[in-house]
Protein backbone atom coordinates (compact mmCIF):
# COMPACT_ATOMS: atom_id res chain seq x y z
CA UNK A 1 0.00 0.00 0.00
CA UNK A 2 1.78 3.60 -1.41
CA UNK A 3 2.31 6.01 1.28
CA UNK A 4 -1.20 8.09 0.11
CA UNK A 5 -3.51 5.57 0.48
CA UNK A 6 -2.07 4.25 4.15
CA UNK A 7 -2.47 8.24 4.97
CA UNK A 8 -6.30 8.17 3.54
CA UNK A 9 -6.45 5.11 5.28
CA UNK A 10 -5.53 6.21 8.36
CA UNK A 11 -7.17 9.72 7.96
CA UNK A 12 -10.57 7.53 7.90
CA UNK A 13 -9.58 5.50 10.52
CA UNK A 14 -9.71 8.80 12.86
CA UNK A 15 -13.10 10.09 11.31
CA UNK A 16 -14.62 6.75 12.35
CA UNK A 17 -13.53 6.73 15.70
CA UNK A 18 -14.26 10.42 16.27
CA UNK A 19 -17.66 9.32 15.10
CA UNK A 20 -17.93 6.44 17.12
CA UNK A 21 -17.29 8.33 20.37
CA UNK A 22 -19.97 11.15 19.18
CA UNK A 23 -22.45 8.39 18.76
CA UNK A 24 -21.54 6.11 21.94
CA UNK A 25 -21.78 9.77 23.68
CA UNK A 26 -25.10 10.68 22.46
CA UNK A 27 -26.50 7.20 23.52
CA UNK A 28 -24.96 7.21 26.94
CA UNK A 29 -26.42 10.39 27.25
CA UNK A 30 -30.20 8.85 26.50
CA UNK A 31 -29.72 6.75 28.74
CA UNK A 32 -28.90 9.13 31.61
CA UNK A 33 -31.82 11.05 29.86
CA UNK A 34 -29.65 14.13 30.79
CA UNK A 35 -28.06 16.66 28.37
CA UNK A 36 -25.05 16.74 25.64
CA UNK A 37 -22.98 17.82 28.02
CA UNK A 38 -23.66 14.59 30.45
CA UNK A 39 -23.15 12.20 27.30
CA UNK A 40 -19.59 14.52 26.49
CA UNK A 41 -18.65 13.80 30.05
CA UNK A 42 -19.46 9.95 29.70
CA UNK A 43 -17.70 9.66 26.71
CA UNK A 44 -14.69 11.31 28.00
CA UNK A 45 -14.36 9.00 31.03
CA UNK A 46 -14.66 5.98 28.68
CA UNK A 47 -12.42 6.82 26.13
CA UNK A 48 -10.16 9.13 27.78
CA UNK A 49 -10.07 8.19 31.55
CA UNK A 50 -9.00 10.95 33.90
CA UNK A 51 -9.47 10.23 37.68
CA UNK A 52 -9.19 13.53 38.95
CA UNK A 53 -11.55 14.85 35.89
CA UNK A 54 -14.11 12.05 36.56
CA UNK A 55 -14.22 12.79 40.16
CA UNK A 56 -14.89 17.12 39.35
CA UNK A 57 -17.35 15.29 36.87
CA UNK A 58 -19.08 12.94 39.97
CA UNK A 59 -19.00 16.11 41.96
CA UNK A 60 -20.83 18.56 39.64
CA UNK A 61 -24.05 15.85 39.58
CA UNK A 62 -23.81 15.43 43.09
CA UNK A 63 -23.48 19.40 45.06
CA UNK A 64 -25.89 21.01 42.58
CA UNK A 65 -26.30 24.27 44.39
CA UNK A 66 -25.19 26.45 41.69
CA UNK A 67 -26.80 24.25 39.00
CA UNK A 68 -29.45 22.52 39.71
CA UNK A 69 -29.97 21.09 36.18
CA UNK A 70 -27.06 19.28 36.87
CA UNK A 71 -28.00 16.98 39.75
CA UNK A 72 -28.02 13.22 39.00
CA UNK A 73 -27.22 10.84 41.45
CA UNK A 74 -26.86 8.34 38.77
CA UNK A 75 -24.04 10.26 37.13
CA UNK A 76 -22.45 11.12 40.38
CA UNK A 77 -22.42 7.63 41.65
CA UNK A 78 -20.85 6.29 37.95
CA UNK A 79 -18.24 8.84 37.80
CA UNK A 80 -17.13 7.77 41.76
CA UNK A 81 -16.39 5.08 40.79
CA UNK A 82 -14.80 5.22 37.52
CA UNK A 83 -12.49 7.66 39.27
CA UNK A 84 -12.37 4.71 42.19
CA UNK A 85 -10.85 2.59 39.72
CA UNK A 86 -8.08 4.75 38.60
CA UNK A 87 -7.05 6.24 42.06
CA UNK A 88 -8.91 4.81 45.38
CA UNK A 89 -6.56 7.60 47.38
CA UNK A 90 -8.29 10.54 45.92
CA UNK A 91 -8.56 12.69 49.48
CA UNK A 92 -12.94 12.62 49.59
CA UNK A 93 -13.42 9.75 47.49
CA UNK A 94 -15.35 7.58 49.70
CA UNK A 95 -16.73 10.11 51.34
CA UNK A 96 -18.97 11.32 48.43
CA UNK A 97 -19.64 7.37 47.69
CA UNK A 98 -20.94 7.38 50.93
CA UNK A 99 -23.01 10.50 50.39
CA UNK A 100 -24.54 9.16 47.75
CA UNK A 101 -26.01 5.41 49.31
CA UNK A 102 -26.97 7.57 52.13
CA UNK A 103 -28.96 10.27 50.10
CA UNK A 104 -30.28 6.87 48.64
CA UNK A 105 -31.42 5.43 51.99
CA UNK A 106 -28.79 2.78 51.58
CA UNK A 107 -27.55 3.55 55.32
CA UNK A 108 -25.43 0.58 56.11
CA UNK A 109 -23.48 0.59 52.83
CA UNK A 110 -22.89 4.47 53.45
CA UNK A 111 -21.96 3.47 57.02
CA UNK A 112 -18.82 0.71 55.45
CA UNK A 113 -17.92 3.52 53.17
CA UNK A 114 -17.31 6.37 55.30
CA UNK A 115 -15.73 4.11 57.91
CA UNK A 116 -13.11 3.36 54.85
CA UNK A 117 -12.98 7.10 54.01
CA UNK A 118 -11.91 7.75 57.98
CA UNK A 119 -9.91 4.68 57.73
CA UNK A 120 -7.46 5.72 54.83
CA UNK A 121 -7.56 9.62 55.41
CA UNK A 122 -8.70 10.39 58.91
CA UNK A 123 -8.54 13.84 60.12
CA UNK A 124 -7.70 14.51 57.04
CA UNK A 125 -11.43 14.72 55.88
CA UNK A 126 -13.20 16.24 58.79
CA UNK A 127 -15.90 16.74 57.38
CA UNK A 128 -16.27 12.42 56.80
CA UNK A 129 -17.10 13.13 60.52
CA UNK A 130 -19.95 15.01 59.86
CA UNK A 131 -21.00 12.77 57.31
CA UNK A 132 -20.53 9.45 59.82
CA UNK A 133 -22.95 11.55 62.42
CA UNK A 134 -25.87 12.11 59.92
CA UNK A 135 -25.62 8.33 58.62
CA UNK A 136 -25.63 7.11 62.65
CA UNK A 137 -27.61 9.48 63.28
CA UNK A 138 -30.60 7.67 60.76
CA UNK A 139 -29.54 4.63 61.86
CA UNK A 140 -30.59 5.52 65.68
CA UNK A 141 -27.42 5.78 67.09
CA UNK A 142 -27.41 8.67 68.36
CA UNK A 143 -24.32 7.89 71.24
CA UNK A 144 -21.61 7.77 68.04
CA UNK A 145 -23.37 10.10 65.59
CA UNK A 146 -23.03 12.66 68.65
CA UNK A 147 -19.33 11.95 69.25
CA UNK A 148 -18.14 11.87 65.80
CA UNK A 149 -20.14 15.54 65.61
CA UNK A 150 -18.13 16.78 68.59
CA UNK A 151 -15.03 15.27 66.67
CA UNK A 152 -15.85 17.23 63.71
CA UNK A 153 -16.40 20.49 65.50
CA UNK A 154 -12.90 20.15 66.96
CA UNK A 155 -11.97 21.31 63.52
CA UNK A 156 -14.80 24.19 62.87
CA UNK A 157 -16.43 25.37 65.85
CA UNK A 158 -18.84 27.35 64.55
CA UNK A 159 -20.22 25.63 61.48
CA UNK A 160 -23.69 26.02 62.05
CA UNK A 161 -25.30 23.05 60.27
CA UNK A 162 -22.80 21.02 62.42
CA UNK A 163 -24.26 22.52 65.56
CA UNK A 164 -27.54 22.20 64.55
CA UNK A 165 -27.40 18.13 63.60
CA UNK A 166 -24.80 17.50 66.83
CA UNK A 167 -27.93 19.20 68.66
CA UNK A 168 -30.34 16.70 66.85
CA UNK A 169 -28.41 13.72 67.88
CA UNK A 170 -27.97 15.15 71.30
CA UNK A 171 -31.89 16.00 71.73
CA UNK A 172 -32.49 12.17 70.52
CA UNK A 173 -30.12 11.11 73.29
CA UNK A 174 -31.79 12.70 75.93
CA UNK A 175 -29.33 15.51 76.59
CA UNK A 176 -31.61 18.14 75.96
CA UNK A 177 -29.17 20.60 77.89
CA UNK A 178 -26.45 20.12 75.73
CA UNK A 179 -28.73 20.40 72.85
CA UNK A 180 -29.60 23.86 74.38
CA UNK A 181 -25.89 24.69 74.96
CA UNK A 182 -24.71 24.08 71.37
CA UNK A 183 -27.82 25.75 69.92
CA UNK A 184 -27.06 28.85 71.35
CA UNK A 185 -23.54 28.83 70.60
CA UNK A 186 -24.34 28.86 67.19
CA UNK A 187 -26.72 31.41 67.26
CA UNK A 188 -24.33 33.57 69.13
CA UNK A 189 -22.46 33.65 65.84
CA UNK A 190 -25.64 33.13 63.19
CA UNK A 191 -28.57 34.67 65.12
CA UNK A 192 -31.34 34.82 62.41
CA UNK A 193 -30.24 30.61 61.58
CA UNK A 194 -33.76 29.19 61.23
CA UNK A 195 -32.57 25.85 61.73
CA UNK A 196 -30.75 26.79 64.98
CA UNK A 197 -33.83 28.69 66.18
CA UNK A 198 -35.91 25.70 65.65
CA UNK A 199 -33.83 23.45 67.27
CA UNK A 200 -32.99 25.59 70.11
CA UNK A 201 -36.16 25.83 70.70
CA UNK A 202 -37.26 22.11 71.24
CA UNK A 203 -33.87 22.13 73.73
CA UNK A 204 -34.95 25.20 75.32
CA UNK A 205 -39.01 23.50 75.58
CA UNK A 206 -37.53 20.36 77.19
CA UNK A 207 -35.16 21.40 79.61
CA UNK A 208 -38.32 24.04 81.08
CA UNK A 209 -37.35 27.27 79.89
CA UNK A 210 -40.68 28.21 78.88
CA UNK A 211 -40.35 31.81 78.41
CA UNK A 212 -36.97 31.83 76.33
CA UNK A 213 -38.48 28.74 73.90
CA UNK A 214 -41.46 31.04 72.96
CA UNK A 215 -38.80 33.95 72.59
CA UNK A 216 -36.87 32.25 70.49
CA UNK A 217 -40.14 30.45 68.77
CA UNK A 218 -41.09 34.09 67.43
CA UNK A 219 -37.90 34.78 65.41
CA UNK A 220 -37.99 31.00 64.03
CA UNK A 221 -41.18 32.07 62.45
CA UNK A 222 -39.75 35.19 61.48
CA UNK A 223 -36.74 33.42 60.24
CA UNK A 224 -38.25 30.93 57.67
CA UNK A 225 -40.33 33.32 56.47
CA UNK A 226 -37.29 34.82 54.71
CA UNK A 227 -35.95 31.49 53.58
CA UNK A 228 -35.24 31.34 49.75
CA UNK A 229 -34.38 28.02 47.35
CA UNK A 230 -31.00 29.26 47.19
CA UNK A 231 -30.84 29.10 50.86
CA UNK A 232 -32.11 25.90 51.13
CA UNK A 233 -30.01 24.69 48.15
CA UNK A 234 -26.63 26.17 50.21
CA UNK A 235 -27.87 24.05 53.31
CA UNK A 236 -28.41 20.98 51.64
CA UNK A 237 -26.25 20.93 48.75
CA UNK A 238 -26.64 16.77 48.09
CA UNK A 239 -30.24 17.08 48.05
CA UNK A 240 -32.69 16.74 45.25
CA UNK A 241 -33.02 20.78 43.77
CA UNK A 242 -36.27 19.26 42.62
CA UNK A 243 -37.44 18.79 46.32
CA UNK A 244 -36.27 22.01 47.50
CA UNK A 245 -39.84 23.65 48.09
CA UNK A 246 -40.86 20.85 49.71
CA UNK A 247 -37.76 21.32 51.87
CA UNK A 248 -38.81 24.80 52.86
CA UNK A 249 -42.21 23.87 53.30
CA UNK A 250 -41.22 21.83 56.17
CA UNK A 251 -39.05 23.66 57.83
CA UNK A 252 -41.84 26.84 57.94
CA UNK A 253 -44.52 23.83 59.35
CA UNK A 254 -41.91 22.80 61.55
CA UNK A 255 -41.60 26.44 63.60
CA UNK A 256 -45.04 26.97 63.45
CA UNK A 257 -45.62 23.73 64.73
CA UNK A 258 -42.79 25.17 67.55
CA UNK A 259 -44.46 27.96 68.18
CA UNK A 260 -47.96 25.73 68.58
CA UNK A 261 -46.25 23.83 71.51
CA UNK A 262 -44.86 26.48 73.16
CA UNK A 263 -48.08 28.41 73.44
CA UNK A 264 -49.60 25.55 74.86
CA UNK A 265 -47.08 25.42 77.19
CA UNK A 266 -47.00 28.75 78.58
CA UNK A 267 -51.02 28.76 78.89
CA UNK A 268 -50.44 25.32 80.75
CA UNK A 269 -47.57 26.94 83.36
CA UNK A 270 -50.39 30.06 83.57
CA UNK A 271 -47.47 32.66 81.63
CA UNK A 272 -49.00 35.54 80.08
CA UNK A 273 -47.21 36.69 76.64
CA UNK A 274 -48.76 38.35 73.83
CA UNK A 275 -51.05 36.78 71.12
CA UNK A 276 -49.10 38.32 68.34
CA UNK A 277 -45.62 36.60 67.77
């Protein structure tokens, strides 16, 4: 074969494959019934694998906040992975592999994957601390899901969604006190938080403090009134976009429903406050 035919040869070679990968990336992306972008990404791993690039790409479908058309748990699980396979070391690897089975419900699979994220990276990943809470905390224990918050507030103090779920755990426990104590530390730094002022005041309602609950009851209500989707999206950044309403729904029932108990309270201990929150 003369040097001009092996090149023609070759030069078709290369438009077939280029092809091949356009049309193996616009049927992966039917089948993840997302965009062109999704099938690029899909093609890219398979025919160009990049562990570093797969994980950015299993991240994207997974924190949504600033692009909620992106989320896909589908994607973001199938891009762990394929990064898994390249480099298993990659610092939050397991981590968001166990975010994943637990946004899933899949708690005791999340629970053997964060224990192998702590395992190979320790305090390394603090916030794999966090994460271990929340999935113990669903499970029921509530003893280790509230020592592996304290551990991870050893490394941020003040993070407020941290307070607020170590203050879940500990009202679930039975230590409503300390609920109350790490409540109000973070609204000493966040005082508008409607999730802190919720919480704090169920801690405040069981440990007796009557008067400061309902106190504290009025700005919840004043709080979530305020709430937007792009707050809620920022709080919960592995959750559904789709679901985010829903999200804010609750949490708007849930101080009402506050404030509900602690009037009924304070007309129970005979404690005059006015009508009007």
């Amino acid at each position: 074969m003369n040097r001009k035919k092996l090149h023609l040869k070759r030069h078709a070679q290369t438009i077939i494959a280029i092809g091949a990968i356009f049309f193996i990336g616009v049927v992966l992306c039917f089948a993840f019934r997302e965009n062109i972008r999704d099938g690029y990404e899909v093609a890219s791993s398979v025919f160009a694998p990049n562990a570093e690039r797969d994980f950015a790409y299993g991240e994207r479908h997974l924190n949504a906040s600033s692009n909620p058309q992106a989320y896909n748990l589908d994607l973001a699980e199938y891009f762990f992975w394929q990064a898994q396979k390249l480099d298993p070391m990659i610092p939050y690897l397991y981590h968001e592999i166990a975010r994943v089975d637990f946004l899933r419900g899949n708690f005791t699979k999340a629970l053997d994957e964060i224990n192998l994220q702590i395992e190979n990276q320790g305090d390394n990943t603090p916030n794999s601390y966090y994460v271990r809470g929340l999935i113990e905390g669903y499970m029921g224990d509530y003893t280790d899901a509230a020592r592996d918050y304290a551990h991870f507030l050893q490394f941020d103090p003040y993070n407020w969604a941290g307070l607020n779920d170590y203050a879940w755990v500990l009202l679930k426990a039975g230590r409503s006190a300390d609920a109350a104590a790490a409540t109000s530390k973070g609204l000493s730094r966040f005082p508008n938080n409607p999730w802190l002022l919720n919480s704090n005041v169920i801690a405040l309602y069981e440990i007796g403090d009557i008067k400061d609950a309902r106190t504290q009851a009025q700005k919840a209500v004043a709080a979530v009134a305020s709430v937007t989707t792009a707050d809620w999206l920022h709080s919960y950044p592995g959750n559904d976009p789709a679901i985010a309403q829903e999200g804010i729904a609750s949490l708007k029932e849930a101080a009402t429903n506050n404030m509900h108990m602690v009037d009924a309270a304070t007309t129970s201990h005979g404690v005059q406050f006015n009508a009007q929150p």
